[in-house]
Each structure stands twice: as C-alpha cells, then as structure tokens.
Protein backbone atom coordinates (compact mmCIF):
# COMPACT_ATOMS: atom_id res chain seq x y z
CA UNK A 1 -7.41 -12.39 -8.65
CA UNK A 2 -9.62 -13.40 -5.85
CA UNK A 3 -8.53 -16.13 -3.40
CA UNK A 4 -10.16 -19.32 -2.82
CA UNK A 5 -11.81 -18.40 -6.20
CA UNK A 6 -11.76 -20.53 -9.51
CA UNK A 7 -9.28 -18.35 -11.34
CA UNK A 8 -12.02 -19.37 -14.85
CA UNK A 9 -14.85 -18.09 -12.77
CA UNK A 10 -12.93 -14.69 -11.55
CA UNK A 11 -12.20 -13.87 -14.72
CA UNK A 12 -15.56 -14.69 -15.90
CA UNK A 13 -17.28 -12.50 -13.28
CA UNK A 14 -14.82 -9.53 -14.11
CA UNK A 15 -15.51 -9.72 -17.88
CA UNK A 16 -19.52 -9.26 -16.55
CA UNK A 17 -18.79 -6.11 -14.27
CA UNK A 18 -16.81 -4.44 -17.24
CA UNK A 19 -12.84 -5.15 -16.14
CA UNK A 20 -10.72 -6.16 -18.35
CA UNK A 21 -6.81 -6.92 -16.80
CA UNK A 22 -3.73 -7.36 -18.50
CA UNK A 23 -0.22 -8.87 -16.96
CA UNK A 24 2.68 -6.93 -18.02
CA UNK A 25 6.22 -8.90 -18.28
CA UNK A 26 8.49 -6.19 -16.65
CA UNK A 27 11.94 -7.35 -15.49
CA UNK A 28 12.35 -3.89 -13.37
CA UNK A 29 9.94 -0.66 -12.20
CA UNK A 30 11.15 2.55 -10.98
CA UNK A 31 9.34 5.17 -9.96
CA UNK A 32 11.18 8.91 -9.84
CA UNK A 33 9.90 11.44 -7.29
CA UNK A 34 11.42 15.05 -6.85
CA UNK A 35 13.82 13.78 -3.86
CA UNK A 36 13.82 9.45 -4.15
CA UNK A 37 13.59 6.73 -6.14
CA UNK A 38 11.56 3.41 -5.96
CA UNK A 39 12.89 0.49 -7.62
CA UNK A 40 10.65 -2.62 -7.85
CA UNK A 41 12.38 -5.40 -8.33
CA UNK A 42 10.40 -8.63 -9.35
CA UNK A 43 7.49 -7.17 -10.25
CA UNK A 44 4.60 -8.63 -11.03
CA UNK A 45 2.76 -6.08 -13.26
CA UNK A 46 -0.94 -5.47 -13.74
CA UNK A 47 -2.85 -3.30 -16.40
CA UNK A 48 -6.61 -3.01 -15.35
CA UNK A 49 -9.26 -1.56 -17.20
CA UNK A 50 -12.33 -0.83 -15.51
CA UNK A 51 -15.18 1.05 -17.75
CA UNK A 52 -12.48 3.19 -19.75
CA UNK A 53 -10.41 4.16 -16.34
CA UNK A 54 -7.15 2.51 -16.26
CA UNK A 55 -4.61 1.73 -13.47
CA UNK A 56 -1.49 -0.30 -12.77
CA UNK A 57 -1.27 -2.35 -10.10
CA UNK A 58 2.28 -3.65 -9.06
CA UNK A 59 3.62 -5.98 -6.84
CA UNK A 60 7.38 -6.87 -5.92
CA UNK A 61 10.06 -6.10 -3.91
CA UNK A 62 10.62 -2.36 -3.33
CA UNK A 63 14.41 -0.39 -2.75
CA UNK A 64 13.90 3.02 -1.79
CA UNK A 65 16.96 5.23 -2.95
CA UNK A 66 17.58 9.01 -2.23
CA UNK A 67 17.78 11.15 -5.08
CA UNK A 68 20.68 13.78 -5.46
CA UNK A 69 19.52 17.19 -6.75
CA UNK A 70 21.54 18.20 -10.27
CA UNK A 71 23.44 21.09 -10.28
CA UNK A 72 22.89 23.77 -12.38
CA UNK A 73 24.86 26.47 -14.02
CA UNK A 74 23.15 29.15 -11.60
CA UNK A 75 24.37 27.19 -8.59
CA UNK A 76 27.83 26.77 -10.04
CA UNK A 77 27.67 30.77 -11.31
CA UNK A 78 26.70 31.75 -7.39
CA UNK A 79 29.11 29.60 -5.37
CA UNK A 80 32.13 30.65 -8.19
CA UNK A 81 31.63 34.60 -7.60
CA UNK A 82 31.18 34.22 -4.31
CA UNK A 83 34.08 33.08 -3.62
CA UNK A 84 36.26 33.25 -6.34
CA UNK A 85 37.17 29.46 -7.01
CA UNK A 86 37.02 27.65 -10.15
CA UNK A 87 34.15 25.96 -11.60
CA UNK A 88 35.51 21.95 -10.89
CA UNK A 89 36.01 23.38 -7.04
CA UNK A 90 32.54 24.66 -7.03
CA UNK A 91 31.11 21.52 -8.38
CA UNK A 92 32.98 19.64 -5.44
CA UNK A 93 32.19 21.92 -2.68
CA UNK A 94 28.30 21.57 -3.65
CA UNK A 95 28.23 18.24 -3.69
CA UNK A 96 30.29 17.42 -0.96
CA UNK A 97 28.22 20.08 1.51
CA UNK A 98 24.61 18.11 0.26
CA UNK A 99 23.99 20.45 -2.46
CA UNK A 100 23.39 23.39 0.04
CA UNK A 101 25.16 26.41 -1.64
CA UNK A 102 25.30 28.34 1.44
CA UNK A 103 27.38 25.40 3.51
CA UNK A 104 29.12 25.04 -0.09
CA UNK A 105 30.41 29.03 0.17
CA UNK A 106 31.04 28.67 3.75
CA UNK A 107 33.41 26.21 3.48
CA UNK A 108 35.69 27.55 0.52
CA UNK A 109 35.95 30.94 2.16
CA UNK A 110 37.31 28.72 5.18
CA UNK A 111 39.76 27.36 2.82
C-alpha cells in the first residue's frame, strides 16, 4: 500500500478513488518472451482494479533464463537434403551449432 500510512485508512481512501486490489497466492510466475524466460520466484502477487482497467502488479525475486528456439520439420527437412545425413544427425547438428542451420550444414559437410 502506501508507507507510513494506516494500512485501514489506505484501503479506505482507495475504495473512495474507485480501486479495488486483490492479493493473489502464487507459489511461482513465469513470464515467456519469443527468446527468454522470467521466473519470479516468491512472488508477492497483486490484482488491481482501477475503474474497470485491470493490472497485475508483482513483486519477487526474478531468474532470467534464455529460451532455445524449437526445431521444426522445415529446419530438419533443409539441413537433411543438404547434406544428406539422417534426421537424429540433423537434430544434433542444429542444436549443437545454436540453432543456426547454416553453421548446422557447414559443419556436417566438414564431417
């Protein structure tokens, strides 16, 4: 809420102005993006409603984790006519050259 406030009289005041807030007991928060992850671990988890507009306000400790990309067929498809291998070789060469087909190629025509 608002420190150095009486917790009563916060909530009283927000009730006035038209926000309503909710604590949510999470045990874990993770939020996906295209290329990472954020874990939140510990949260402490708001829901406020202000006039009909809601958001989510969370606190805790935050682990930032890099995504890997999933392979698809296409990928697999490309790397195996390229250069002949067999699908469980393709697989490994993509992932071991940081899912960059190119580098993945490269390095089985080496082989």
């Amino acid at each position: 809420m608002i420190p150095g406030m009486n917790p009563r009289k916060a909530a009283q005041m927000m009730r006035k102005l038209g926000i309503q807030q909710q604590e949510i007991d999470a045990e874990e928060v993770i939020i996906k993006t295209a290329d990472k992850e954020l874990i939140i671990r510990n949260p402490q988890v708001s829901k406020v409603n202000v006039m009909g507009q809601e958001t989510i306000q969370i606190i805790g400790d935050i682990e930032e984790h890099k995504r890997k990309p999933k392979i698809n067929e296409e990928d697999i498809s490309t790397v195996m006519q390229q250069t002949g291998c067999s699908k469980e070789d393709a697989i490994e060469a993509i992932k071991n050259n940081d899912y960059n087909l190119a580098a993945a190629i490269l390095a089985l025509q080496k082989e």
